[in-house]
N, C-alpha and C. Protein backbone atom coordinates (compact mmCIF):
# COMPACT_ATOMS: atom_id res chain seq x y z
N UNK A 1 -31.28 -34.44 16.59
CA UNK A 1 -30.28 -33.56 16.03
C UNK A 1 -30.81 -32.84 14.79
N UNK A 2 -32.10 -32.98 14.05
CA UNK A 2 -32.85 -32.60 13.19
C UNK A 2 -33.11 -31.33 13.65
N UNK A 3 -33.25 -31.23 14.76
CA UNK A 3 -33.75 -29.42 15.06
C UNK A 3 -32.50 -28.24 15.09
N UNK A 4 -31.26 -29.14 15.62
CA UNK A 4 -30.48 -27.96 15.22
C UNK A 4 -29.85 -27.76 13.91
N UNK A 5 -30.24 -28.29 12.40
CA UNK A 5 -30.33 -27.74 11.34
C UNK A 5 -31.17 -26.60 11.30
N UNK A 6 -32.57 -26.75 11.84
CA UNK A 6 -33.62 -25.67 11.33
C UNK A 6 -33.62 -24.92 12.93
N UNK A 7 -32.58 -24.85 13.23
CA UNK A 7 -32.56 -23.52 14.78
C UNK A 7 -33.02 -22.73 14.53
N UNK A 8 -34.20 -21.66 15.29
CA UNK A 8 -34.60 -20.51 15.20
C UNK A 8 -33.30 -19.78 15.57
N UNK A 9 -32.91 -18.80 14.71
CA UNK A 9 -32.21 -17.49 15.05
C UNK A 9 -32.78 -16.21 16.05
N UNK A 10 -32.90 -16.55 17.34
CA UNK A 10 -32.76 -15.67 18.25
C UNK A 10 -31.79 -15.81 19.20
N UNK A 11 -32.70 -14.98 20.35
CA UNK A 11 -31.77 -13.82 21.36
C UNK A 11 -31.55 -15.17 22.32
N UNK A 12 -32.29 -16.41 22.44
CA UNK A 12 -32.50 -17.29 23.34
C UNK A 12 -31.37 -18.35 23.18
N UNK A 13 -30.57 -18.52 21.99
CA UNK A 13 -29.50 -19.71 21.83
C UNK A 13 -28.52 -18.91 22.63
N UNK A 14 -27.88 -19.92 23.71
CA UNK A 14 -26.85 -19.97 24.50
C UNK A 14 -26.17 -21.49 24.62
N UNK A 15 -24.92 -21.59 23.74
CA UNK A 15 -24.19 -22.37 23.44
C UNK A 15 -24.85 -23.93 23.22
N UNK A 16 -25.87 -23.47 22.26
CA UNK A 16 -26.19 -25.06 21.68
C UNK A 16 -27.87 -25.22 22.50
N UNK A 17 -28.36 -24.32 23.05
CA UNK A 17 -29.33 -24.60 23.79
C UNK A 17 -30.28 -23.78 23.18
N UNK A 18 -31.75 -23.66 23.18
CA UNK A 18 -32.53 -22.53 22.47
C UNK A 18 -33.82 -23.07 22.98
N UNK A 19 -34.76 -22.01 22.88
CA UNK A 19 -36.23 -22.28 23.39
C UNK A 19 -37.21 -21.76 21.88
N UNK A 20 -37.84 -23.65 22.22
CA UNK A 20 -38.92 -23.58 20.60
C UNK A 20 -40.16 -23.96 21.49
N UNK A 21 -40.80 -23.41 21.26
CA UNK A 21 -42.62 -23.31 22.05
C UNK A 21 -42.42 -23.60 23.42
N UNK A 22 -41.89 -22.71 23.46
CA UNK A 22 -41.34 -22.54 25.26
C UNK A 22 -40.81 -23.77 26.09
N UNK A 23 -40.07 -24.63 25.30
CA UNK A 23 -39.25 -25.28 25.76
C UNK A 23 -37.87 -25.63 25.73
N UNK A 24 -37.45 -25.55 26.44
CA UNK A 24 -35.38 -25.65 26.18
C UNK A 24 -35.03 -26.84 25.44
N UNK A 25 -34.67 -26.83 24.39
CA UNK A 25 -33.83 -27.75 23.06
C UNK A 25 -32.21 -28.03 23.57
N UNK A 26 -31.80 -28.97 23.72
CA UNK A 26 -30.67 -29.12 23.51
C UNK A 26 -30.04 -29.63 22.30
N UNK A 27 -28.96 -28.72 21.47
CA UNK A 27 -28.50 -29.26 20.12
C UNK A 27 -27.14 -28.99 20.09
N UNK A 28 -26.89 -29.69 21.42
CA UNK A 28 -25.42 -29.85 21.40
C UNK A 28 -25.19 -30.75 21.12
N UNK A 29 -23.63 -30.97 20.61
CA UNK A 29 -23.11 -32.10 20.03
C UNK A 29 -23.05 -33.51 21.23
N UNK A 30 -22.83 -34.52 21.02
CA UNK A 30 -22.68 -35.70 21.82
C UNK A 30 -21.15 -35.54 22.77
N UNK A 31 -20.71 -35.46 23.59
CA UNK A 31 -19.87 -35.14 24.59
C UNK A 31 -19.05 -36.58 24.66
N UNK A 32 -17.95 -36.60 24.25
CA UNK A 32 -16.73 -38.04 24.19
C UNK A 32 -15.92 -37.33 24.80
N UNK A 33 -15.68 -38.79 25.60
CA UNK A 33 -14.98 -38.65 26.78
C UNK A 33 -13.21 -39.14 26.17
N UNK A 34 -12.41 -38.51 27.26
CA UNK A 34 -10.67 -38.88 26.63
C UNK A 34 -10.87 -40.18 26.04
N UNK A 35 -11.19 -41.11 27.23
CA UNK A 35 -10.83 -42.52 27.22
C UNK A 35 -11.71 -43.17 25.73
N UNK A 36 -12.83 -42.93 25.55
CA UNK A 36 -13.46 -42.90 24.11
C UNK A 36 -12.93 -42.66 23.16
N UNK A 37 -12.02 -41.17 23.04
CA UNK A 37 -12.04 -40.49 22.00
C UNK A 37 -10.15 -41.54 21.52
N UNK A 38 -9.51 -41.93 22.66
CA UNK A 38 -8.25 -42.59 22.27
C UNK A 38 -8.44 -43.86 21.88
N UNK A 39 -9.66 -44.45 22.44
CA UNK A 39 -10.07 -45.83 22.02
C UNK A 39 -10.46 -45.87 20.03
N UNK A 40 -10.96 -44.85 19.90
CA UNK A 40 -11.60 -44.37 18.52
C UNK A 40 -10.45 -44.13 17.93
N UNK A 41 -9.11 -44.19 18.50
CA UNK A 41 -8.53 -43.27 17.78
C UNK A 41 -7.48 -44.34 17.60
N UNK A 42 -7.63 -45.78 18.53
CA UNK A 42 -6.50 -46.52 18.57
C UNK A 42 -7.06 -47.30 17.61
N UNK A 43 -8.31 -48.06 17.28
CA UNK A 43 -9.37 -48.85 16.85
C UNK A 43 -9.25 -48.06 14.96
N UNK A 44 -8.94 -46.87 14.78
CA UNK A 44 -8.78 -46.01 13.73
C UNK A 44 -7.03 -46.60 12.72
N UNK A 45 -6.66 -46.54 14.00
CA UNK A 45 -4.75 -47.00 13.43
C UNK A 45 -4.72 -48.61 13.58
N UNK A 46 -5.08 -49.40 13.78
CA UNK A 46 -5.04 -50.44 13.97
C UNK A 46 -6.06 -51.29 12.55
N UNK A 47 -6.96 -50.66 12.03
CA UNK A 47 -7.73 -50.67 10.94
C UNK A 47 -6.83 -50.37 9.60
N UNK A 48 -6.24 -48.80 9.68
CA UNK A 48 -5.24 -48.85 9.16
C UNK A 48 -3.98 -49.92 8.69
N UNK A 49 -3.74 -49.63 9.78
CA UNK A 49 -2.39 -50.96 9.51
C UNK A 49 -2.54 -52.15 8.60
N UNK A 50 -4.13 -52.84 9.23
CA UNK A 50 -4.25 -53.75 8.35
C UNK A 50 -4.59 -53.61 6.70
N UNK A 51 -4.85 -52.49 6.43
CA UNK A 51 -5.40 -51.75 5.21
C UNK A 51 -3.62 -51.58 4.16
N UNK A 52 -2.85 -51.22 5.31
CA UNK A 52 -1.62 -50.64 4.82
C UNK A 52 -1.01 -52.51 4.57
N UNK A 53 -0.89 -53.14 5.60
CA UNK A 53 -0.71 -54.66 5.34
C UNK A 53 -1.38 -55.54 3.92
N UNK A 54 -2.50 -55.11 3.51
CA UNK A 54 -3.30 -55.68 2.68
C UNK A 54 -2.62 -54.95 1.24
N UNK A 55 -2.54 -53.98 1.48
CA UNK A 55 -1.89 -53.34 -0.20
C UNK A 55 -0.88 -53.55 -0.19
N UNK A 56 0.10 -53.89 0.63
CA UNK A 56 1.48 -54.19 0.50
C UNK A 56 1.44 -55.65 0.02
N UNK A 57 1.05 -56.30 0.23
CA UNK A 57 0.97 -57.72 -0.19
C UNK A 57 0.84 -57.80 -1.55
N UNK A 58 -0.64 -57.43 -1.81
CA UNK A 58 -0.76 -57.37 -3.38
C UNK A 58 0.28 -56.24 -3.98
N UNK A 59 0.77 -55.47 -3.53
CA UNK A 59 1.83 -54.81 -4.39
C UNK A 59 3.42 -55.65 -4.65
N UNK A 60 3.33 -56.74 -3.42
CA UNK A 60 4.01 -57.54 -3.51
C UNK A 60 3.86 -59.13 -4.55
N UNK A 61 3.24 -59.00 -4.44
CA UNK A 61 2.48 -60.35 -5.56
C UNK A 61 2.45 -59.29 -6.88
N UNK A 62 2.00 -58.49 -6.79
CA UNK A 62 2.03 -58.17 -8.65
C UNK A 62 3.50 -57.95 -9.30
N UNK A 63 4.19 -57.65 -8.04
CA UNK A 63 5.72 -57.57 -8.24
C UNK A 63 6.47 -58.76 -8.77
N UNK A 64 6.37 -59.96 -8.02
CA UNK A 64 6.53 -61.19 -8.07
C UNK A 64 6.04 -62.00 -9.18
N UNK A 65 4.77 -61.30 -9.61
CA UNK A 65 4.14 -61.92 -10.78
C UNK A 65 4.74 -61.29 -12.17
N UNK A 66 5.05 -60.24 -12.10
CA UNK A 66 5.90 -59.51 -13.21
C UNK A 66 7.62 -59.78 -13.27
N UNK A 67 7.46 -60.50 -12.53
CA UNK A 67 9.08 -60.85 -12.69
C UNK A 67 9.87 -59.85 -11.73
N UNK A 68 10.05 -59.25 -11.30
CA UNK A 68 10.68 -58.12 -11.13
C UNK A 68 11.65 -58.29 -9.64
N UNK A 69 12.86 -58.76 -9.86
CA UNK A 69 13.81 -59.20 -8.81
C UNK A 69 14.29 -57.72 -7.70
N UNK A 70 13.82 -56.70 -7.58
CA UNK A 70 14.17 -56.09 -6.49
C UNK A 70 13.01 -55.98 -5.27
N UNK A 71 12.42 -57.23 -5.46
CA UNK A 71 11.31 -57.23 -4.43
C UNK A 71 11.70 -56.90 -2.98
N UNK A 72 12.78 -56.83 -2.41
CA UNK A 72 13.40 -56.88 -1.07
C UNK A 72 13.59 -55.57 -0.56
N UNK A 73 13.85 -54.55 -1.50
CA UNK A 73 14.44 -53.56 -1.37
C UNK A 73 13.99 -52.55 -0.76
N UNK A 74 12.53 -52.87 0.09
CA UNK A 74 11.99 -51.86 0.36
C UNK A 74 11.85 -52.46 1.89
């Protein structure tokens, strides 16, 4: 993927493809498939959650530790 930073600018690039010392380059991107791209995407929210779970806690404990009786309310 180093070569399509330094792509020659000619007449020969056709959608990600180009010829460097007379050979065809491919510098297209990596091709993800649905089922990949929802797996990435479920594996993404599920990471989350636990991230969103983890600060709620300690926002809950510092609450608790400060005294502060409307801990429920949310």
């Amino acid at each position: 993927m180093a070569d399509y930073i330094n792509k020659p600018s000619s007449d020969d690039d056709v959608q990600g493809l180009y010829v460097k010392n007379g050979r065809l380059i491919n510098s297209r991107m990596d091709s993800i498939s649905g089922i990949e791209q929802a797996s990435m995407y479920r594996k993404q929210m599920k990471k989350q959650f636990k991230i969103d779970n983890i600060a709620d806690g300690i926002e809950r404990a510092k609450m608790r530790m400060s005294g502060d009786k409307n801990i429920y309310e949310f």
